[in-house]
N, C-alpha and C. Protein backbone atom coordinates (compact mmCIF):
# COMPACT_ATOMS: atom_id res chain seq x y z
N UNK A 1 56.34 216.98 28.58
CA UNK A 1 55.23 217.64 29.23
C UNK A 1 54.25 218.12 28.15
N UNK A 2 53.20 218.14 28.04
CA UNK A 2 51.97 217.84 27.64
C UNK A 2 51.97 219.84 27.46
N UNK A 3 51.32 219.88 26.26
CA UNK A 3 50.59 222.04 26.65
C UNK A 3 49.41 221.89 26.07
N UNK A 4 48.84 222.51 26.98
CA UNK A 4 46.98 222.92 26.77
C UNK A 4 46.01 221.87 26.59
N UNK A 5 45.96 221.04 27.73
CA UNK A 5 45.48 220.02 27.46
C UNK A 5 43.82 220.49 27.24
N UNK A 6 43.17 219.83 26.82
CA UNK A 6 41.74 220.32 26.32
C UNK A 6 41.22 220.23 27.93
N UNK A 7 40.21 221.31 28.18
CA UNK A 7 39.32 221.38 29.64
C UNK A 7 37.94 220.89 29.42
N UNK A 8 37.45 219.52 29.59
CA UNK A 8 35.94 219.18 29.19
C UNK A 8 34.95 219.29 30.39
N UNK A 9 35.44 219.15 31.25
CA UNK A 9 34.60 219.30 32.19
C UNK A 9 35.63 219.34 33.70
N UNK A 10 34.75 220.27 34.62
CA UNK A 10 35.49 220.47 35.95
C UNK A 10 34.47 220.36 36.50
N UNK A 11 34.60 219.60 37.52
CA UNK A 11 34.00 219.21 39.11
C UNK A 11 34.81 219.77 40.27
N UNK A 12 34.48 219.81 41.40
CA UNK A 12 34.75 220.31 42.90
C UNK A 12 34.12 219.53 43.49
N UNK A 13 34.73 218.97 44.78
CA UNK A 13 34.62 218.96 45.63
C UNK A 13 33.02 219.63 46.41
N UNK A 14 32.36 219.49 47.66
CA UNK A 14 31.83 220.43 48.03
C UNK A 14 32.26 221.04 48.84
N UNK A 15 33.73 220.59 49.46
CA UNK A 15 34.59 220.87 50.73
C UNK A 15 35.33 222.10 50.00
N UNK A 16 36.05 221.93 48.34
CA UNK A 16 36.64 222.78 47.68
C UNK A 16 35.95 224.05 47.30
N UNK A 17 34.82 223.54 46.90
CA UNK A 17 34.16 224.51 46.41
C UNK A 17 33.50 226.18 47.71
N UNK A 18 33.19 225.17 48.72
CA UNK A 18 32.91 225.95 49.89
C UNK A 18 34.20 226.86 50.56
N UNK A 19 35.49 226.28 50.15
CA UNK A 19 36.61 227.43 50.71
C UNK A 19 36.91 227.82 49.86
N UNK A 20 36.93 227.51 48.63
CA UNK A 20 37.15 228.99 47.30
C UNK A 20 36.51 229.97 47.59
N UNK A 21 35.24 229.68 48.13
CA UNK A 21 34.32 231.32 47.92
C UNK A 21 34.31 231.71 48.99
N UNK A 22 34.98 231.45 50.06
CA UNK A 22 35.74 232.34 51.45
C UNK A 22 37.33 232.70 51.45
N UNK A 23 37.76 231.90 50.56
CA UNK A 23 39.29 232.09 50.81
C UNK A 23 39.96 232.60 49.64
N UNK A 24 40.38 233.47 49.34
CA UNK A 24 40.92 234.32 48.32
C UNK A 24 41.83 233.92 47.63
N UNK A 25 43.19 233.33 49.03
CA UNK A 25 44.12 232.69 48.62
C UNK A 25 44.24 231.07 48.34
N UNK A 26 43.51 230.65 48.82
CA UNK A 26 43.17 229.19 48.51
C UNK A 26 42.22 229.31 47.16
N UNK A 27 41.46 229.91 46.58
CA UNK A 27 40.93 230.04 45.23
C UNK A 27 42.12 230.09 44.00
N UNK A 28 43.00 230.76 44.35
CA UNK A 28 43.99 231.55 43.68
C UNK A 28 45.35 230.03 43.52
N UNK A 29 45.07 229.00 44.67
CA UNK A 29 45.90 228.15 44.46
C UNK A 29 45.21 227.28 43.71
N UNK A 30 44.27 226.81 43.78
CA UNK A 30 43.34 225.89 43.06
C UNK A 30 43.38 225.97 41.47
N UNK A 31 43.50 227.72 41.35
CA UNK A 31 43.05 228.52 39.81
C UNK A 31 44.38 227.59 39.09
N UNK A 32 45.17 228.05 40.12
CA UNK A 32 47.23 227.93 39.70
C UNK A 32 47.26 226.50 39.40
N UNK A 33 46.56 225.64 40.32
CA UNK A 33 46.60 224.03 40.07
C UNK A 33 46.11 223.13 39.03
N UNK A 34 45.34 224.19 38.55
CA UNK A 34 44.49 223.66 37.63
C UNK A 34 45.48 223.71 36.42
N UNK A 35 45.67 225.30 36.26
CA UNK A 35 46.59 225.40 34.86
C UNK A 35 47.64 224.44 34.88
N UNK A 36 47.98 224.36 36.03
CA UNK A 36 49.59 223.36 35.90
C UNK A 36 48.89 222.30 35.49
N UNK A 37 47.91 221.74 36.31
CA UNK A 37 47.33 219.99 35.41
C UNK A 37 47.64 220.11 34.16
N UNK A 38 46.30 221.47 33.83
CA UNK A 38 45.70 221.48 32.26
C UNK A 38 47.39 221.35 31.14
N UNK A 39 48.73 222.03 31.90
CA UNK A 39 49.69 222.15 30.49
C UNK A 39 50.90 221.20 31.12
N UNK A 40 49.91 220.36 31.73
CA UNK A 40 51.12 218.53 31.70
C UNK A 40 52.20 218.44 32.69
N UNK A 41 51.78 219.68 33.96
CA UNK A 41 52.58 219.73 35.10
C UNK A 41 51.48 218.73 36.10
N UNK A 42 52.47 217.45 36.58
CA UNK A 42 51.24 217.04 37.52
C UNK A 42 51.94 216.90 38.95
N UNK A 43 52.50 217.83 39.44
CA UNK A 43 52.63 218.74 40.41
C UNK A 43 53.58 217.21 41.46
N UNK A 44 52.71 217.08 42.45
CA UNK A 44 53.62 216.06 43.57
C UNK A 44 53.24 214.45 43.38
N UNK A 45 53.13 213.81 41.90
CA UNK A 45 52.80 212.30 41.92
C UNK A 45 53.95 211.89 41.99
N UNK A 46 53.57 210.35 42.50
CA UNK A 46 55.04 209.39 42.13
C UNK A 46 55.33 209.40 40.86
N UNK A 47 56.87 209.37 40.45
CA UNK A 47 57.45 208.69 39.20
C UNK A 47 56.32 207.84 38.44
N UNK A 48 55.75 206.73 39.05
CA UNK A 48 54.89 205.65 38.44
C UNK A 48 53.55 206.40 38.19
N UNK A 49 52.98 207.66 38.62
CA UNK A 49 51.85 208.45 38.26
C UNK A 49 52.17 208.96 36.87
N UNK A 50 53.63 209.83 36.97
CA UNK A 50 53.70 210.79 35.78
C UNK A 50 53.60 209.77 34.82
N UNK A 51 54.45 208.37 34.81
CA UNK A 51 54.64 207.82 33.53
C UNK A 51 52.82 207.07 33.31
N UNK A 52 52.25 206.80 34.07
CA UNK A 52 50.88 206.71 33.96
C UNK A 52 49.80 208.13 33.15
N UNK A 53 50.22 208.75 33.48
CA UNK A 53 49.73 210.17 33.07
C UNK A 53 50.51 210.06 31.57
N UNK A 54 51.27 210.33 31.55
CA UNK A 54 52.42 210.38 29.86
C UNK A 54 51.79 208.88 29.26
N UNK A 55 51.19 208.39 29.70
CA UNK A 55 50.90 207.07 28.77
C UNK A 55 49.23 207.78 28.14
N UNK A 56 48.20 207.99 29.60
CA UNK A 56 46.50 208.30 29.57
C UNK A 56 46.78 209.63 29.01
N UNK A 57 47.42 210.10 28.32
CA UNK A 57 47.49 211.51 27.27
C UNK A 57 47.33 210.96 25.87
N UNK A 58 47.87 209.52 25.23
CA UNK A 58 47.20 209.35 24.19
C UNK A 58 46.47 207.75 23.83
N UNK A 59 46.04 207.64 25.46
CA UNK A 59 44.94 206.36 25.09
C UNK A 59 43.85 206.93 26.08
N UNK A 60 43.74 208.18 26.55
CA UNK A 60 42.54 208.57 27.10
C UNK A 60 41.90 208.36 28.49
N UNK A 61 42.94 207.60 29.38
CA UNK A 61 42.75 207.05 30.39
C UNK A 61 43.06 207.97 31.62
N UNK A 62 42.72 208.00 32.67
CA UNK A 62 42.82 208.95 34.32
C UNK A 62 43.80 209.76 34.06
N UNK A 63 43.63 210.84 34.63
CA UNK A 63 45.29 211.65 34.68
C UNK A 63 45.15 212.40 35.81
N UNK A 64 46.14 211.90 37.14
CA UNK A 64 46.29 212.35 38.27
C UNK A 64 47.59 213.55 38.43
N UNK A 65 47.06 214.53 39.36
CA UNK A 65 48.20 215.49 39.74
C UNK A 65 47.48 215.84 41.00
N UNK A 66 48.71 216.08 42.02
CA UNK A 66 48.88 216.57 43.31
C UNK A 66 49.36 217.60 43.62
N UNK A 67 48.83 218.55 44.33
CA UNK A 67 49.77 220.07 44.69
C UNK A 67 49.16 220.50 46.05
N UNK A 68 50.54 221.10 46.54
CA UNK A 68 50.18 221.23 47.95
C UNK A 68 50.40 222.97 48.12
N UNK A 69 50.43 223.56 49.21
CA UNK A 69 50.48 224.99 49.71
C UNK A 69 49.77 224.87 50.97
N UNK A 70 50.72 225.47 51.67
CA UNK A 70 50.45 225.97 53.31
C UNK A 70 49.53 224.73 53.91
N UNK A 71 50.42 223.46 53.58
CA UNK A 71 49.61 222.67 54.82
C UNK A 71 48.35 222.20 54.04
N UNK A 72 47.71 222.41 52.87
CA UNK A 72 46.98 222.13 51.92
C UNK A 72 47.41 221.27 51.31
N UNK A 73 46.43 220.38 50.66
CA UNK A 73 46.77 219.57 49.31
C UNK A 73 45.58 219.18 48.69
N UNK A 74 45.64 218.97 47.14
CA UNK A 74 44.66 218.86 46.66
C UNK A 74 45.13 218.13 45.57
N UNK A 75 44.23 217.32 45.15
CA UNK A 75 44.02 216.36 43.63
C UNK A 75 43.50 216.19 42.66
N UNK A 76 43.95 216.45 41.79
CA UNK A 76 43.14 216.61 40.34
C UNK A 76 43.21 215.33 39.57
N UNK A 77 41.74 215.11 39.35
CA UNK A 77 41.96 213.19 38.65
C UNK A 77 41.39 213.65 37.65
């Protein structure tokens, strides 16, 4: 597992972005989702994602993670 992966840029959603700034607790999962990406937790992918991810950590390529809460889910590419 990967720690502190560098943060260059973050995008949202406009669907994400519009229930962060109503929902307290859905902000607070997003915040949580992020860190797990950023230190090489990639939350609910297939087997064939992580080892995709463990490869695009040192040739620079996509890195997907999935995390869910209360009936939520969200994706970080």
């Amino acid at each position: 597992m990967a720690k502190g992966l560098p943060m260059t840029n973050l995008f949202l959603t406009a669907r994400v972005s519009e229930v962060m700034k109503r929902d307290n607790e859905f902000h607070g999962f997003v915040t949580v989702s992020i860190e797990r990406h950023c230190a090489g937790d990639w939350g609910e992918v297939s087997e064939n994602s992580r080892r995709e991810n463990d490869i695009a950590l040192s040739d620079g390529s996509r890195l997907l993670s999935a995390y869910s809460k209360n009936e939520r889910r969200i994706w970080i590419i």
